[in-house]
C-alpha atoms as a PDB file:
ATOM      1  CA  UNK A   1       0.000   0.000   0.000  1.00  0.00           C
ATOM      2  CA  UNK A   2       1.234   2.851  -0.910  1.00  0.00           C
ATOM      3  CA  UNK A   3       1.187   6.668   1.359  1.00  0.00           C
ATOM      4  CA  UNK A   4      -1.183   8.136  -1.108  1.00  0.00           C
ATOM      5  CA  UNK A   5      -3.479   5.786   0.266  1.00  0.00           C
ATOM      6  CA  UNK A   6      -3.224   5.964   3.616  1.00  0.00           C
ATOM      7  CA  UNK A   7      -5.128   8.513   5.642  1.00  0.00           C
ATOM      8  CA  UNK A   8      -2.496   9.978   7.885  1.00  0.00           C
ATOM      9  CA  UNK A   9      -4.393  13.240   9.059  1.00  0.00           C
ATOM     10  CA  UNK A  10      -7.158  10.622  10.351  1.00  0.00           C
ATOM     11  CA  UNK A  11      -4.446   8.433  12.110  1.00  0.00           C
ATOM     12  CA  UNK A  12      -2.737  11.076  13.707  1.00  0.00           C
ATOM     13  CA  UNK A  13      -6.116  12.732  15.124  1.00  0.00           C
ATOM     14  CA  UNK A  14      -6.760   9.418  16.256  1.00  0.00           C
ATOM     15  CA  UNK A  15      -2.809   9.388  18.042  1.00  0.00           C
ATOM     16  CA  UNK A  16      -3.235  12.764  19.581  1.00  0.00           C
ATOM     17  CA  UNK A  17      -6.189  11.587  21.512  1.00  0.00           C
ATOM     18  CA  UNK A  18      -4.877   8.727  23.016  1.00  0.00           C
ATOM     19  CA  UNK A  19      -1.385  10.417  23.503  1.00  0.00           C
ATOM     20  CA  UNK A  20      -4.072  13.284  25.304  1.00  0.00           C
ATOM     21  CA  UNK A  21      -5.708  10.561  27.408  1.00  0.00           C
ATOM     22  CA  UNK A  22      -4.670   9.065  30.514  1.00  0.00           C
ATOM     23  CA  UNK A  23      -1.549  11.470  31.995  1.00  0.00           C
ATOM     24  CA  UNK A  24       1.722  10.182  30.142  1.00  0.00           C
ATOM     25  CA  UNK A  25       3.736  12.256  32.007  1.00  0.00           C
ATOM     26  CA  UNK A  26       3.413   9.707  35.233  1.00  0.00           C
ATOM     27  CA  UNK A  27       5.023   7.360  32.345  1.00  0.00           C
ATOM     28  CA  UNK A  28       7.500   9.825  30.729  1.00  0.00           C
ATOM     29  CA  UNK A  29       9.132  11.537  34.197  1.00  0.00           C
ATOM     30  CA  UNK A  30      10.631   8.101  34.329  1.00  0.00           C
ATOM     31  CA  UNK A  31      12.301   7.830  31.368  1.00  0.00           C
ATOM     32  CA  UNK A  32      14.272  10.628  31.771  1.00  0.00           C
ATOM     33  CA  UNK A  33      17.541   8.632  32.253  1.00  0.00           C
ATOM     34  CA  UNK A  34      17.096   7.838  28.209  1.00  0.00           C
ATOM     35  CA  UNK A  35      16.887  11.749  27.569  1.00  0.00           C
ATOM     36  CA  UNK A  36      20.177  12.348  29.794  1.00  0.00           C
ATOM     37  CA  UNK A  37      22.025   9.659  28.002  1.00  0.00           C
ATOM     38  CA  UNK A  38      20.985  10.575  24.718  1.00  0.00           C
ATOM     39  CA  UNK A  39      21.860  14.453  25.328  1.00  0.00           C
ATOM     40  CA  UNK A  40      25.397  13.408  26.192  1.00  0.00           C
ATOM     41  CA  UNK A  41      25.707  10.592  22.879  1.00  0.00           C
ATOM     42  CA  UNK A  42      24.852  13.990  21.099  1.00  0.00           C
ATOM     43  CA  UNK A  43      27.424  16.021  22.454  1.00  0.00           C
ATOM     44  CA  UNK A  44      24.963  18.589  23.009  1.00  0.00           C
ATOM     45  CA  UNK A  45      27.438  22.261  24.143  1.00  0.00           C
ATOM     46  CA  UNK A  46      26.360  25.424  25.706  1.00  0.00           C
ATOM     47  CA  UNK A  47      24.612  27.750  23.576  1.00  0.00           C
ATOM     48  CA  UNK A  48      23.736  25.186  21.151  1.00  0.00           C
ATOM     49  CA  UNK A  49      20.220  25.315  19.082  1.00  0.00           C
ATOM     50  CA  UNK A  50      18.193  22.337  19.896  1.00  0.00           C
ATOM     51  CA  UNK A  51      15.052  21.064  19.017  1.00  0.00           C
ATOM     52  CA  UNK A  52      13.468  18.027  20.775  1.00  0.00           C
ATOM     53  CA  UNK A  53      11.091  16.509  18.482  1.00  0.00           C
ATOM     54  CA  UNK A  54       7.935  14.408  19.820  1.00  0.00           C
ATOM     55  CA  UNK A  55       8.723  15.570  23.640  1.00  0.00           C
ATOM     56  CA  UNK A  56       5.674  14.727  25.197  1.00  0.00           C
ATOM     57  CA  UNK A  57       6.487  16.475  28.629  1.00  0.00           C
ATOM     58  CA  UNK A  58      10.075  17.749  27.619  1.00  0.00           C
ATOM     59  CA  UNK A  59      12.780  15.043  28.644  1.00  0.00           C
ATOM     60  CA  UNK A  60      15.573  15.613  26.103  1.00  0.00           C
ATOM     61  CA  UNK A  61      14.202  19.178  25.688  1.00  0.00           C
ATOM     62  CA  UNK A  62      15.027  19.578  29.610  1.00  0.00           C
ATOM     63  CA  UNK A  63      18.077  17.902  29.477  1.00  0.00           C
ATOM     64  CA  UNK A  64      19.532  20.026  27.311  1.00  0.00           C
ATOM     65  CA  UNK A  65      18.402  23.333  28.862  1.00  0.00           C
ATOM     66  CA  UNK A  66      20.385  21.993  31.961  1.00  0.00           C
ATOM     67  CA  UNK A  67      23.541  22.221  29.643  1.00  0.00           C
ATOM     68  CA  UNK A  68      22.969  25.798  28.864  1.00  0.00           C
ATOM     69  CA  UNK A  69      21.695  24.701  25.358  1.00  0.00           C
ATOM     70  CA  UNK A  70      18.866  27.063  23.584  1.00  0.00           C
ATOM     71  CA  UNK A  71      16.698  24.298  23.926  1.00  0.00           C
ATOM     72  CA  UNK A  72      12.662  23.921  22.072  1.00  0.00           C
ATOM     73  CA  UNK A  73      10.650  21.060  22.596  1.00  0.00           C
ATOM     74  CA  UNK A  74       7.699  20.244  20.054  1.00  0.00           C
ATOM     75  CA  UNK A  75       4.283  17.814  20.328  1.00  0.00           C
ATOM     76  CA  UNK A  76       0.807  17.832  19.338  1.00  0.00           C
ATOM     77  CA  UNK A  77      -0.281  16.846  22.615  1.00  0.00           C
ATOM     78  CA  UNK A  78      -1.046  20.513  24.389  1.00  0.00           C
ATOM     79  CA  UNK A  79      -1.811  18.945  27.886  1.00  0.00           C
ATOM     80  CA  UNK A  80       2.077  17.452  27.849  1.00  0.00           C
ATOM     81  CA  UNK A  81       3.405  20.826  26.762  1.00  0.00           C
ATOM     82  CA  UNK A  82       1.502  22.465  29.580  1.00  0.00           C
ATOM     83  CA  UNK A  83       3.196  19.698  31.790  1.00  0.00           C
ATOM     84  CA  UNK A  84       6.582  20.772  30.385  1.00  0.00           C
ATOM     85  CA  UNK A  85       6.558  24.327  30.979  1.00  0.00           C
ATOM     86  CA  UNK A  86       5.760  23.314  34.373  1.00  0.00           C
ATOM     87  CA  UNK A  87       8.585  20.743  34.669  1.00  0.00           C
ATOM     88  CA  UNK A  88      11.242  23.508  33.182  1.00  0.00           C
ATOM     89  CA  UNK A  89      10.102  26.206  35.540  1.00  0.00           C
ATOM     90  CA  UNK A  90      10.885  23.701  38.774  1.00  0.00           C
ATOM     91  CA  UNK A  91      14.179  23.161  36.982  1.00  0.00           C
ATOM     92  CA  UNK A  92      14.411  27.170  36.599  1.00  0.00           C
ATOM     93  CA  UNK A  93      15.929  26.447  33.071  1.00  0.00           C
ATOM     94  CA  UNK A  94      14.732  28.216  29.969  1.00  0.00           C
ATOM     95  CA  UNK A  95      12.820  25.765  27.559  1.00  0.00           C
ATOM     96  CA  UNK A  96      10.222  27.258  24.671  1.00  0.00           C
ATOM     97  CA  UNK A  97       7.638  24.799  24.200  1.00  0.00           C
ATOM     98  CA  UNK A  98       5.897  24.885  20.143  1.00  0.00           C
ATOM     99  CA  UNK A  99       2.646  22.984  19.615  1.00  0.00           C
ATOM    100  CA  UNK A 100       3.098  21.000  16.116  1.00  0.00           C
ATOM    101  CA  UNK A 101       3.758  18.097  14.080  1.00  0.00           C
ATOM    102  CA  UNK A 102       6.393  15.670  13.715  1.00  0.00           C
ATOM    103  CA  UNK A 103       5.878  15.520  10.124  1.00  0.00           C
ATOM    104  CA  UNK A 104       5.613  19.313   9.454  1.00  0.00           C
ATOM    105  CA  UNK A 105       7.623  21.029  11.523  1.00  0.00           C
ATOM    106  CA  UNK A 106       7.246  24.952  12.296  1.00  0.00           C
ATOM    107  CA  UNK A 107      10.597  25.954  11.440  1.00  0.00           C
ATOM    108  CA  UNK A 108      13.089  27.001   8.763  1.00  0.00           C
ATOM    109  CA  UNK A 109      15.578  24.873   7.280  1.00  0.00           C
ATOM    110  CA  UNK A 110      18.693  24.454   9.092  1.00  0.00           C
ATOM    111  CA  UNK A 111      17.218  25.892  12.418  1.00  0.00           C
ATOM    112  CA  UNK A 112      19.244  23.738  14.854  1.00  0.00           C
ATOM    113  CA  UNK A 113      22.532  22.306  15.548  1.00  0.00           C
ATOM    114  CA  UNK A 114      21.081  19.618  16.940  1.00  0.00           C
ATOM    115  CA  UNK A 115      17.474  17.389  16.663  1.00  0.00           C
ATOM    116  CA  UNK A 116      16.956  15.377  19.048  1.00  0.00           C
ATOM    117  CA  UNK A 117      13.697  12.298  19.807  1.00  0.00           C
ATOM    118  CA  UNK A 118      13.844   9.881  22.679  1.00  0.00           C
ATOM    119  CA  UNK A 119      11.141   7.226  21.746  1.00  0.00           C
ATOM    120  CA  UNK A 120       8.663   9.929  20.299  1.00  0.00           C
ATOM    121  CA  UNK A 121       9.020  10.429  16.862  1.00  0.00           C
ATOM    122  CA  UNK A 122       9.310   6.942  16.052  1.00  0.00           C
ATOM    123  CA  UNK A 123       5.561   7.274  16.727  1.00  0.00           C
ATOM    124  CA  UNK A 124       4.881   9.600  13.672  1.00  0.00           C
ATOM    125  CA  UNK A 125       2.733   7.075  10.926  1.00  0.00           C
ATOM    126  CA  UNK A 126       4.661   8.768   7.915  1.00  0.00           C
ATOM    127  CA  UNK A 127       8.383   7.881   8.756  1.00  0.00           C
ATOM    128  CA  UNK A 128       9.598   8.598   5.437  1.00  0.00           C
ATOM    129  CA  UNK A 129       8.151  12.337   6.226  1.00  0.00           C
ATOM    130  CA  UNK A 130       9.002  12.428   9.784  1.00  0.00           C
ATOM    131  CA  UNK A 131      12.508  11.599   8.964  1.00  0.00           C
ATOM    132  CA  UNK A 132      13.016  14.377   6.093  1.00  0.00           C
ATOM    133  CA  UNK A 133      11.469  16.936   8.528  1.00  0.00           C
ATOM    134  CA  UNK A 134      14.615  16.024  11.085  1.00  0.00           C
ATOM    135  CA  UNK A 135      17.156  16.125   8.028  1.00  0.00           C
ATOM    136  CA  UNK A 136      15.418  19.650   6.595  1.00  0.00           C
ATOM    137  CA  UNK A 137      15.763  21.324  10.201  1.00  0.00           C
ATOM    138  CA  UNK A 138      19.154  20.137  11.291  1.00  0.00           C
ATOM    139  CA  UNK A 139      22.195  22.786   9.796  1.00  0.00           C
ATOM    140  CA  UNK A 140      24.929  20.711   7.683  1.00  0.00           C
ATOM    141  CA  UNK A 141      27.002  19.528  10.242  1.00  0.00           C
ATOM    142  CA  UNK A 142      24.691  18.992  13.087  1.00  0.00           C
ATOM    143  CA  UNK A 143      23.481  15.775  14.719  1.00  0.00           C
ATOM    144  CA  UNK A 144      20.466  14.014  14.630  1.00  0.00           C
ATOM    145  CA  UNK A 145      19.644  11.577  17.798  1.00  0.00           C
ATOM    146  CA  UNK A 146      17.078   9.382  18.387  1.00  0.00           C
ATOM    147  CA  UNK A 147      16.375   7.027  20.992  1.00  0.00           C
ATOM    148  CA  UNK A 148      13.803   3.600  19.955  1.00  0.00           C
ATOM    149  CA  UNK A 149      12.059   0.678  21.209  1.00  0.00           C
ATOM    150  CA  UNK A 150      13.775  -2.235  19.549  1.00  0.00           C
ATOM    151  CA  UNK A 151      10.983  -4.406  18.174  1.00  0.00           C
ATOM    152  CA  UNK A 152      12.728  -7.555  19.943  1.00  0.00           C
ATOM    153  CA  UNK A 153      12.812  -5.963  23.254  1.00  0.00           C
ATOM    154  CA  UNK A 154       9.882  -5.422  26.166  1.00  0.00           C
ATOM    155  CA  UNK A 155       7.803  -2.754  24.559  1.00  0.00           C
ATOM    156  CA  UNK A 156       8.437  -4.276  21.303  1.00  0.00           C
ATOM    157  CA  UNK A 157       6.410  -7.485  23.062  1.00  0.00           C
ATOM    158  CA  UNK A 158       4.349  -4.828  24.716  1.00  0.00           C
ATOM    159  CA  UNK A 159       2.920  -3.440  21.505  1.00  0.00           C
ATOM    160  CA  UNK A 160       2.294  -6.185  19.846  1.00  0.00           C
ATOM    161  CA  UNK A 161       0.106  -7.507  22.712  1.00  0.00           C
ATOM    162  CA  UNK A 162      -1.852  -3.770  22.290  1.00  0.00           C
ATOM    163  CA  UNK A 163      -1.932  -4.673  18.715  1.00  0.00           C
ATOM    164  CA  UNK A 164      -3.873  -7.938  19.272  1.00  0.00           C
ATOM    165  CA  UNK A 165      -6.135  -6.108  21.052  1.00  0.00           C
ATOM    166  CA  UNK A 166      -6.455  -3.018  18.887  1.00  0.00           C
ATOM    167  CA  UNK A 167      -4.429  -3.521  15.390  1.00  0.00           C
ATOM    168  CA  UNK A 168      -3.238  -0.761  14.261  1.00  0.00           C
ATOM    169  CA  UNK A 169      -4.323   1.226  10.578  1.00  0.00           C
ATOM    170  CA  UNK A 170      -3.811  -0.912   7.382  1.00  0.00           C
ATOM    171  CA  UNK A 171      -0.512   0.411   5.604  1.00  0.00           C
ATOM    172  CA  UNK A 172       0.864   2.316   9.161  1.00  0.00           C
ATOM    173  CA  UNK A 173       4.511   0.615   9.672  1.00  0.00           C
ATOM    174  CA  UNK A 174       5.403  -0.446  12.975  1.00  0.00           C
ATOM    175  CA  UNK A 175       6.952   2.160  15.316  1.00  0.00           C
ATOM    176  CA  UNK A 176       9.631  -0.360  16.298  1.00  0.00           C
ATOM    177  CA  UNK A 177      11.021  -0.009  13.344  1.00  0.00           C
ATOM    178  CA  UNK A 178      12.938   3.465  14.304  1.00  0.00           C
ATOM    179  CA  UNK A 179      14.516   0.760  16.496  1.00  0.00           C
ATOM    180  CA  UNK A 180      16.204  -1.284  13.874  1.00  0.00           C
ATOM    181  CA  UNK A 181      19.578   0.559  11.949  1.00  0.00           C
ATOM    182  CA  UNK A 182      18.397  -0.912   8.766  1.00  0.00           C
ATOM    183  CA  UNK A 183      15.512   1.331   8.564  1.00  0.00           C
ATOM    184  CA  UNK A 184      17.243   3.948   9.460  1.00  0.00           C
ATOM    185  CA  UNK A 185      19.597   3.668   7.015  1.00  0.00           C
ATOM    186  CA  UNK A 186      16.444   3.077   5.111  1.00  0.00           C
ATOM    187  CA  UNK A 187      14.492   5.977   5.965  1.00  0.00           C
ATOM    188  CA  UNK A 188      17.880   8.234   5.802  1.00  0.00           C
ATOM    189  CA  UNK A 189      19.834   7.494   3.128  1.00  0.00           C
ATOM    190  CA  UNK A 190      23.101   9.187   3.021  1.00  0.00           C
ATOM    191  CA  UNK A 191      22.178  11.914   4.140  1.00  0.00           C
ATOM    192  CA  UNK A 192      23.265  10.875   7.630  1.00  0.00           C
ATOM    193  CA  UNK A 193      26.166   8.799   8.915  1.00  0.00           C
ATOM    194  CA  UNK A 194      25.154   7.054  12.046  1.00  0.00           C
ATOM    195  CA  UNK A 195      26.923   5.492  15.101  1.00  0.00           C
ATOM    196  CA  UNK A 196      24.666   3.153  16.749  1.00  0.00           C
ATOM    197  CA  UNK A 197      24.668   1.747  20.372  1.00  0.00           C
ATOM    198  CA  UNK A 198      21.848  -1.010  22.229  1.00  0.00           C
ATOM    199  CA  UNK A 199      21.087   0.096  25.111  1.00  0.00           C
ATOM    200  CA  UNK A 200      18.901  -1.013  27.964  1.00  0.00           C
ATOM    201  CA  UNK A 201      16.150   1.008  30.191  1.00  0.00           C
ATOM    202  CA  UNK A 202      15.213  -0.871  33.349  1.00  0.00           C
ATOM    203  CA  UNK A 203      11.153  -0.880  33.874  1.00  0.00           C
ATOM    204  CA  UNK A 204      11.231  -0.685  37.868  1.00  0.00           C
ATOM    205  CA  UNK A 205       7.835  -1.270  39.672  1.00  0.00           C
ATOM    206  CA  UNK A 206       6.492  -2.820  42.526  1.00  0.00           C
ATOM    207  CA  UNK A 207       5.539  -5.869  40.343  1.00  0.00           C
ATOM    208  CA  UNK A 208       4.407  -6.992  37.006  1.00  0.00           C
ATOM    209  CA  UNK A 209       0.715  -6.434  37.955  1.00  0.00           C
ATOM    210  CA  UNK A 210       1.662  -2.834  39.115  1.00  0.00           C
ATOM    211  CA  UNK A 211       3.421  -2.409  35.722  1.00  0.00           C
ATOM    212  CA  UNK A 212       0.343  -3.085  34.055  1.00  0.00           C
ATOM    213  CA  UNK A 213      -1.951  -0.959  36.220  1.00  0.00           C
ATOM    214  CA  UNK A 214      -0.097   2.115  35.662  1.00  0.00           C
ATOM    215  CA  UNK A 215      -0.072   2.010  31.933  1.00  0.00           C
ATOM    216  CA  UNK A 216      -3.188   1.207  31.477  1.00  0.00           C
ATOM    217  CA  UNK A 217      -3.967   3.931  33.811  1.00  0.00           C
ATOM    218  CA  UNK A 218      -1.534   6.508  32.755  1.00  0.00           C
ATOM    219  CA  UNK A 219      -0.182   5.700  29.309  1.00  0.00           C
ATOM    220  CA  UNK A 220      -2.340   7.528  26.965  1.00  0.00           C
ATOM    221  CA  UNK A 221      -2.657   5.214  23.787  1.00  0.00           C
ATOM    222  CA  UNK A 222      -3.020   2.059  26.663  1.00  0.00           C
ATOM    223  CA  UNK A 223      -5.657   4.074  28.992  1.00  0.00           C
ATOM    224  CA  UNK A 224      -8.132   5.168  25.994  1.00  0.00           C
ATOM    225  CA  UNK A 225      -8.009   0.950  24.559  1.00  0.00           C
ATOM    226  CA  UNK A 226      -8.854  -0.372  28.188  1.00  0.00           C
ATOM    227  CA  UNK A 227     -11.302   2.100  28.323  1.00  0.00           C
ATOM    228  CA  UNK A 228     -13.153   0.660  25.639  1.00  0.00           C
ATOM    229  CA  UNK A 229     -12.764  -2.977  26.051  1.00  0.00           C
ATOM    230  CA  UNK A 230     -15.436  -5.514  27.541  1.00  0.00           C
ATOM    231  CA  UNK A 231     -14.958  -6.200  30.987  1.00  0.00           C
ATOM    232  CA  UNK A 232     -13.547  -9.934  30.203  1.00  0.00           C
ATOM    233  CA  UNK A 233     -11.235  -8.576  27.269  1.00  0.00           C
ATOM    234  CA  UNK A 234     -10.252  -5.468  29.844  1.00  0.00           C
ATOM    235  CA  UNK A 235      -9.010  -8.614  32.619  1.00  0.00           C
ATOM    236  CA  UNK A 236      -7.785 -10.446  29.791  1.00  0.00           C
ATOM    237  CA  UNK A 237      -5.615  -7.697  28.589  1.00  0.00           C
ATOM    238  CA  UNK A 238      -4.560  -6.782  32.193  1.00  0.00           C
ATOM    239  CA  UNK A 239      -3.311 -10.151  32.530  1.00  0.00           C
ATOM    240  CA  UNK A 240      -0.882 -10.309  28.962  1.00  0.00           C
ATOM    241  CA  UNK A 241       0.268  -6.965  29.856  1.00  0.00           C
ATOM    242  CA  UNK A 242       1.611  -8.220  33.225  1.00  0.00           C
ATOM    243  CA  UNK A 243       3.078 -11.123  31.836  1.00  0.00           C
ATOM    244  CA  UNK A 244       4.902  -9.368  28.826  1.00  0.00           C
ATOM    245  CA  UNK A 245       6.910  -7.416  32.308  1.00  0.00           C
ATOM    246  CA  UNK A 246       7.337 -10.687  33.746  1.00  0.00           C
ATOM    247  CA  UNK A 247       8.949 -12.478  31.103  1.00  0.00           C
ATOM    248  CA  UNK A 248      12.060  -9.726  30.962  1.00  0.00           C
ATOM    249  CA  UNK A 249      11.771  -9.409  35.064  1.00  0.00           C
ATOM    250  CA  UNK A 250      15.439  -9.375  36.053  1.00  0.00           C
ATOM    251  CA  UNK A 251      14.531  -8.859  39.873  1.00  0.00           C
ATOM    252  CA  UNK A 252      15.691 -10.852  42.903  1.00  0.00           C
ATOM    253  CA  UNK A 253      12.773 -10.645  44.650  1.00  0.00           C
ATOM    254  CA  UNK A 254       9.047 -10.002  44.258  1.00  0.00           C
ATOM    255  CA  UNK A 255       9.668  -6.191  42.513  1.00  0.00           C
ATOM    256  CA  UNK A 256       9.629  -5.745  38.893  1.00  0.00           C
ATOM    257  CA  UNK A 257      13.162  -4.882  37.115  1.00  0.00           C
ATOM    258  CA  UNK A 258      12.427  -5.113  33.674  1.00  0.00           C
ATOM    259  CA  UNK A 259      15.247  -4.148  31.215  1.00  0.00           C
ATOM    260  CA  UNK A 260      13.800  -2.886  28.010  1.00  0.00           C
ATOM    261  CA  UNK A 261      15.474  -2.838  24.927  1.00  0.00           C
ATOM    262  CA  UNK A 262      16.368   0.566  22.589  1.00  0.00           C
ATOM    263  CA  UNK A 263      18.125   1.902  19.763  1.00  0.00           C
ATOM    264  CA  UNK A 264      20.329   4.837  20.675  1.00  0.00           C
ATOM    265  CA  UNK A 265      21.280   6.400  17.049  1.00  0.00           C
ATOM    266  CA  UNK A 266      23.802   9.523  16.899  1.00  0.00           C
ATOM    267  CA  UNK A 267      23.895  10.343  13.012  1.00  0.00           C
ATOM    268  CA  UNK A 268      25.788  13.822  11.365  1.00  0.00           C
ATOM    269  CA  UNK A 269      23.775  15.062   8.737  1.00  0.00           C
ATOM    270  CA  UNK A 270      26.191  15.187   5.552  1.00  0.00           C
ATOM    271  CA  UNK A 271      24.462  17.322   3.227  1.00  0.00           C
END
């Protein structure tokens, strides 16, 4: 199927909702360790112009404000912008927060020095668009960073348990795939040289049931599915989601360590 016939405005109408249901930040504020590594795998420097595409409530957007970088984060999702500009005002750093798209994004070419996504623009339907909006905005000679869900890793098993439950559009290729370097080097070209690195994030809760209560409670796209399942489906779903965190539980005892797999990718846009 080709993009022409895929109905992207529809899908991502359909994303902002669930990404505005729920309260992903209680999700996000503990992922911040990704947006700290990734800042630092970018070489992000002081005075720096950096965008942080996809930033939900402004982790790699935050991260670099901390290192005196001119930092903007961008999302569709106004509620986690609101939750940003509350989140950089407790850190007394300087962030400007833009309302927009992933796919079209509010600024001239060759605005930044540096674009950076930890495990949000991967969730953009049009990746071949998403990924020329990152190229058009970075200067010749910046970086590009993103951070992914690996599809063999926990959320990789994660969404595809979401996806038995609610499959996702006809045509729409899977998020993980920002996770794999082929299709990057796919969806790039050589436009970008890459260094890539695996890396792990640990899921820590009090247990694999508690893992599953809080996303379906707080974790936007998660919350607004549950909330429309039957009440058997709703248990039934409760269930696989515990069990996807307790087949990767690392933990000694009856807590929930759960290392999660991700692509870190630190490209250098060529041209």
């Amino acid at each position: 199927m080709t993009n022409t016939a895929i109905d992207f405005t529809s899908i991502k109408a359909a994303q902002r909702t669930g990404w505005e249901t729920g309260d992903y930040t209680r999700v996000g504020n503990t992922l911040q360790i990704i947006a700290e590594l990734l800042v630092e795998a970018a070489d992000v420097q002081a005075g720096e112009r950096v965008l942080d595409v996809a930033c939900g409530q402004g982790n790699a957007a935050i991260a670099a404000a901390l290192r005196f970088a001119e930092a903007t984060g961008l999302d569709y999702a106004a509620p986690l912008l609101a939750r940003g500009r509350d989140r950089a005002t407790a850190a007394s750093v300087p962030v400007t927060f833009v309302e927009g798209d992933a796919e079209e994004l509010p600024f001239p070419a060759e605005s930044f020095d540096a674009v950076l996504s930890t495990v949000g623009v991967m969730f953009a339907p049009d990746h071949r668009k998403a990924a020329a909006e990152l190229v058009r905005v970075t200067e010749v000679g910046g970086r590009i960073a993103v951070a992914s869900w690996t599809p063999e890793g926990m959320v990789g098993a994660m969404f595809r348990t979401v996806g038995a439950f609610a499959p996702p559009p006809a045509g729409v290729r899977p998020a993980t795939l920002w996770g794999t370097e082929a299709h990057l080097q796919e969806l790039f070209g050589d436009r970008v040289a890459w260094t890539f690195t695996k890396r792990h994030y640990v899921f820590r809760y009090r247990s694999p049931e508690h893992f599953s209560e809080w996303f379906r409670r707080y974790y936007g796209p998660i919350t607004r599915l549950s909330g429309a399942l039957s009440e058997d489906d709703l248990a039934r779903f409760s269930a696989e989601l515990a069990d996807v965190a307790r087949r990767y539980d690392k933990a000694p005892g009856d807590t929930l360590a759960a290392p999660a797999e991700y692509l870190e990718a630190v490209g250098v846009r060529l041209y």
